[in-house]
C-alpha atoms as a PDB file:
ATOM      1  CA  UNK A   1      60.434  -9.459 163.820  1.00  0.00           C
ATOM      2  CA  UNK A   2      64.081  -8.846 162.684  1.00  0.00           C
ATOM      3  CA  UNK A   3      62.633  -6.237 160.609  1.00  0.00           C
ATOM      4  CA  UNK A   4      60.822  -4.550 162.729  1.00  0.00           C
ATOM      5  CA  UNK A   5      63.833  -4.347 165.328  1.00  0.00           C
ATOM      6  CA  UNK A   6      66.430  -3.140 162.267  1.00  0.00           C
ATOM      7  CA  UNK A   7      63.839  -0.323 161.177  1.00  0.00           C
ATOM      8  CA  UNK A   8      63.311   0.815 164.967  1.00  0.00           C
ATOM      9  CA  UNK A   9      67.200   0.897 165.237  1.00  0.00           C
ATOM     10  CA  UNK A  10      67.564   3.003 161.913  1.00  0.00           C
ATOM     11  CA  UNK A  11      65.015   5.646 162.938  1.00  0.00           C
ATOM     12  CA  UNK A  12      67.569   6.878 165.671  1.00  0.00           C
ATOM     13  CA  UNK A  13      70.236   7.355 163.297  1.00  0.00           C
ATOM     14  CA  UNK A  14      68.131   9.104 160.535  1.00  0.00           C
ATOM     15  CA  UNK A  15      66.937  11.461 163.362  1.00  0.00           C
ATOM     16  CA  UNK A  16      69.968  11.905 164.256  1.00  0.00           C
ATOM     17  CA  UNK A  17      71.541  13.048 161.361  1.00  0.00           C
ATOM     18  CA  UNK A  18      69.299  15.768 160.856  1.00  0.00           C
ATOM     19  CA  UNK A  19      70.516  19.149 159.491  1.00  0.00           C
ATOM     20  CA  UNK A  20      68.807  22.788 158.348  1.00  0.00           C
ATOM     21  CA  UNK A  21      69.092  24.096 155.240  1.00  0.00           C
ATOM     22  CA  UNK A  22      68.313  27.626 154.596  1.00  0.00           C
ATOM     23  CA  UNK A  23      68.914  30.367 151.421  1.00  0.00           C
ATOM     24  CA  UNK A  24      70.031  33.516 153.175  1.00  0.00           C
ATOM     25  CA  UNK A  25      69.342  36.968 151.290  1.00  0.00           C
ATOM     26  CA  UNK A  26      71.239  39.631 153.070  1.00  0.00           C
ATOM     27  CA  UNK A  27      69.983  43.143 151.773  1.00  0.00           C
ATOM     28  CA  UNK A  28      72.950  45.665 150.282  1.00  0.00           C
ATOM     29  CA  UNK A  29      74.761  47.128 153.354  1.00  0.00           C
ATOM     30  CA  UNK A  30      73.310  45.593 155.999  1.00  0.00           C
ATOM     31  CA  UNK A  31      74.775  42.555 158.449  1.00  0.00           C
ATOM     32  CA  UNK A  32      72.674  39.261 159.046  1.00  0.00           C
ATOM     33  CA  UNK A  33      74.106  38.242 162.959  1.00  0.00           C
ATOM     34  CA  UNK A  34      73.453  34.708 163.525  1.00  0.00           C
ATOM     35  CA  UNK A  35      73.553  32.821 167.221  1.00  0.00           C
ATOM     36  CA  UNK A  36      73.025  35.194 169.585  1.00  0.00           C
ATOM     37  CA  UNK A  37      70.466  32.970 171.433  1.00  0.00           C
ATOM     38  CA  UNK A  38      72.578  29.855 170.782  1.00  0.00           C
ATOM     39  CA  UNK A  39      73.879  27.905 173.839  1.00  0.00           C
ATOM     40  CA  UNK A  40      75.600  25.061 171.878  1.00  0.00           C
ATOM     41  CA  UNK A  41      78.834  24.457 169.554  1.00  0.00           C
ATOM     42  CA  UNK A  42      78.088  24.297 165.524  1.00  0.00           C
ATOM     43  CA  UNK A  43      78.914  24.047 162.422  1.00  0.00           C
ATOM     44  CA  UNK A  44      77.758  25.704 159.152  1.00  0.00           C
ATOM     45  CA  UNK A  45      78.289  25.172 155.606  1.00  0.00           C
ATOM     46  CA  UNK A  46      78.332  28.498 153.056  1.00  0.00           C
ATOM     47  CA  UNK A  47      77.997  28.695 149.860  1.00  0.00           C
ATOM     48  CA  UNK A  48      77.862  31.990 148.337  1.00  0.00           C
ATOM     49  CA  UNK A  49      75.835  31.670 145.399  1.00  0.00           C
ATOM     50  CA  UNK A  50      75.840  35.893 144.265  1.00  0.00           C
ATOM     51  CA  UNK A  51      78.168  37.376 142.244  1.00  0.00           C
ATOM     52  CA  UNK A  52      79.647  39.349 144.783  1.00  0.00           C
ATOM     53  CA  UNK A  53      81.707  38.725 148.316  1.00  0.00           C
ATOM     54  CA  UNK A  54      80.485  38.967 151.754  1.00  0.00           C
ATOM     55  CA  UNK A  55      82.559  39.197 155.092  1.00  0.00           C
ATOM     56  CA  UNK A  56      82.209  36.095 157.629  1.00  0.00           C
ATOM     57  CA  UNK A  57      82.845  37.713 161.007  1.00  0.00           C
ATOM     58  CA  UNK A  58      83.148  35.963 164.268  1.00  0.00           C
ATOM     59  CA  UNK A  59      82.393  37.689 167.846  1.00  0.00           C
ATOM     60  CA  UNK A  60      82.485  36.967 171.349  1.00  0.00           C
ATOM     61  CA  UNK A  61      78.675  37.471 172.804  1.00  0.00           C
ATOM     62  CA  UNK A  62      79.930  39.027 175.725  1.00  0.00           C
ATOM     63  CA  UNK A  63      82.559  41.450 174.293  1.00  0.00           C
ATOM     64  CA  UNK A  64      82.251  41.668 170.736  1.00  0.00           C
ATOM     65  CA  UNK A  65      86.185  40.646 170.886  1.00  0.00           C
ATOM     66  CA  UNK A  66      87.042  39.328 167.165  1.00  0.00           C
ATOM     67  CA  UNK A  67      87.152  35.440 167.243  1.00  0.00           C
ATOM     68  CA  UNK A  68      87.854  34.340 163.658  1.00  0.00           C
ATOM     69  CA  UNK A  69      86.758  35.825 159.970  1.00  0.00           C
ATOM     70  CA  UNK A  70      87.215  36.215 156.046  1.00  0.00           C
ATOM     71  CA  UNK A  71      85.842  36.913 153.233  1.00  0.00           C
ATOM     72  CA  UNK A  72      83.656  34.167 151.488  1.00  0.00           C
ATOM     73  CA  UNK A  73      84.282  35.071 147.511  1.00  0.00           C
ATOM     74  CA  UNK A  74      81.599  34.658 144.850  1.00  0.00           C
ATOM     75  CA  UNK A  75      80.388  31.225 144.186  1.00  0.00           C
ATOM     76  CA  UNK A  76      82.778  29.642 147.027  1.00  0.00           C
ATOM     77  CA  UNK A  77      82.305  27.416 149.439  1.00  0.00           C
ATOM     78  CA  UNK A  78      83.362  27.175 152.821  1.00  0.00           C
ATOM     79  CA  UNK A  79      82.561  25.426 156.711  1.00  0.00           C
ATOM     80  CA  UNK A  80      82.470  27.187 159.593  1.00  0.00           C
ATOM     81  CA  UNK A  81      82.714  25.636 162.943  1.00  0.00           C
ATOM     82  CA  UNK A  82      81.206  28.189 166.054  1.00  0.00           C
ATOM     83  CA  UNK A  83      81.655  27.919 169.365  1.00  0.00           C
ATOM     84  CA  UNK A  84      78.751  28.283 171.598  1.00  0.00           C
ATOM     85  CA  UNK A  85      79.946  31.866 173.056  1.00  0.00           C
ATOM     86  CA  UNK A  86      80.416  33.384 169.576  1.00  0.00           C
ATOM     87  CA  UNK A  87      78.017  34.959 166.832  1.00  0.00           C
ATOM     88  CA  UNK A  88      78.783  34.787 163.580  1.00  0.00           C
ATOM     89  CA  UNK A  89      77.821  37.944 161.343  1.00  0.00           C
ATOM     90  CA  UNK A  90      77.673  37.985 157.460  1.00  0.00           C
ATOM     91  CA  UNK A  91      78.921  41.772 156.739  1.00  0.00           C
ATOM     92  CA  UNK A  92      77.295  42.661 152.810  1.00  0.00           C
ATOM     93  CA  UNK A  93      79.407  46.224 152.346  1.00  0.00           C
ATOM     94  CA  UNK A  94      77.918  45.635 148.719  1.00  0.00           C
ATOM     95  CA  UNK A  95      75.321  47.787 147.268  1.00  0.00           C
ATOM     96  CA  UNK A  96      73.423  44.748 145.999  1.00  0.00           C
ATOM     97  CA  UNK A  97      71.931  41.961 147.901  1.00  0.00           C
ATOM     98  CA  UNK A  98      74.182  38.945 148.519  1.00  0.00           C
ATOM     99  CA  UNK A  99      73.121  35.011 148.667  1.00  0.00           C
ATOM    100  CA  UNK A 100      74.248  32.422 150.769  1.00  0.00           C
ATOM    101  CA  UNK A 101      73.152  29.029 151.150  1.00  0.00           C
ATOM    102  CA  UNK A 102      73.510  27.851 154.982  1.00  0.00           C
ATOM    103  CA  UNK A 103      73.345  24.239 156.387  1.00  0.00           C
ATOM    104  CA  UNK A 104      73.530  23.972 159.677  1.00  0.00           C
ATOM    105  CA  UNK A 105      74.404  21.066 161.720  1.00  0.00           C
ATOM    106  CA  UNK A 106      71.400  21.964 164.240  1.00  0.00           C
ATOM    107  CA  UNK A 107      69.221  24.554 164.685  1.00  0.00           C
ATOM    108  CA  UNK A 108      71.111  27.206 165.924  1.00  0.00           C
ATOM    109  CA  UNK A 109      68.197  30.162 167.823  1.00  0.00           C
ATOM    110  CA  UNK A 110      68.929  34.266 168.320  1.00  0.00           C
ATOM    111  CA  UNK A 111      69.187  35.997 164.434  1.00  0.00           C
ATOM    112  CA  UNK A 112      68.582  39.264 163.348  1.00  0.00           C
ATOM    113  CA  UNK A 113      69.257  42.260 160.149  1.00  0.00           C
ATOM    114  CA  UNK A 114      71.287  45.291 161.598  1.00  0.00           C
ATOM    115  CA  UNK A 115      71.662  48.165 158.830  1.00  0.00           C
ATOM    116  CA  UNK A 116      75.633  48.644 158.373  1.00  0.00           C
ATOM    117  CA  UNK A 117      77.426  51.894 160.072  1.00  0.00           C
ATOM    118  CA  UNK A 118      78.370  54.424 157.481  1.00  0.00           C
ATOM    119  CA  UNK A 119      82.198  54.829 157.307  1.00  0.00           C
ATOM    120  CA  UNK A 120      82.570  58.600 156.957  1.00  0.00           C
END
């Protein structure tokens, strides 16, 4: 019976400590927005496993006002903590595809691929 009562009281906390894991291919100058249907506070871990750098850019969803940002260097590593009114876009001004790795502390809803504005 003990055991029964110890496994029922571990399932909570396995459950609980749930994450999602995802490899994130953003295509050569284009911007991957993530949480514009999120209504929580999150976290997520990056690791940018390409050779080349991609800009972490954080936005108000009502304004677009600039929240927080940098640039996540090749092969670094890095957590990001969102508030539920932001969106967080990863900006690839590369002409190659970038990789990130993304673990999320939840699931976080509302992503989407926007082609980058040309500069000139």
């Amino acid at each position: 019976m003990k055991k029964v009562i110890i496994l029922l009281l571990f399932i909570p906390l396995v459950l609980g400590c749930s994450s999602f894991k995802s490899g994130l291919t953003i295509p050569a100058n284009e911007t991957f927005i993530l949480g514009e249907s999120n209504s929580k506070n999150y976290s997520a871990e990056l690791l940018n496993t390409s050779d080349y750098e991609v800009k972490i850019r954080g936005e108000k969803k009502q304004n677009g006002e600039y929240t927080q940002g940098f640039v996540l260097a090749p092969k670094s590593k890095v957590t990001v903590y969102v508030s539920s009114d932001e969106i967080i876009k990863f900006i690839n001004n590369n002409n190659l595809p970038v990789k990130v790795n993304v673990k999320l502390n939840k699931a976080v809803p509302g992503m989407r691929y926007i082609k980058n504005r040309d500069p000139n």
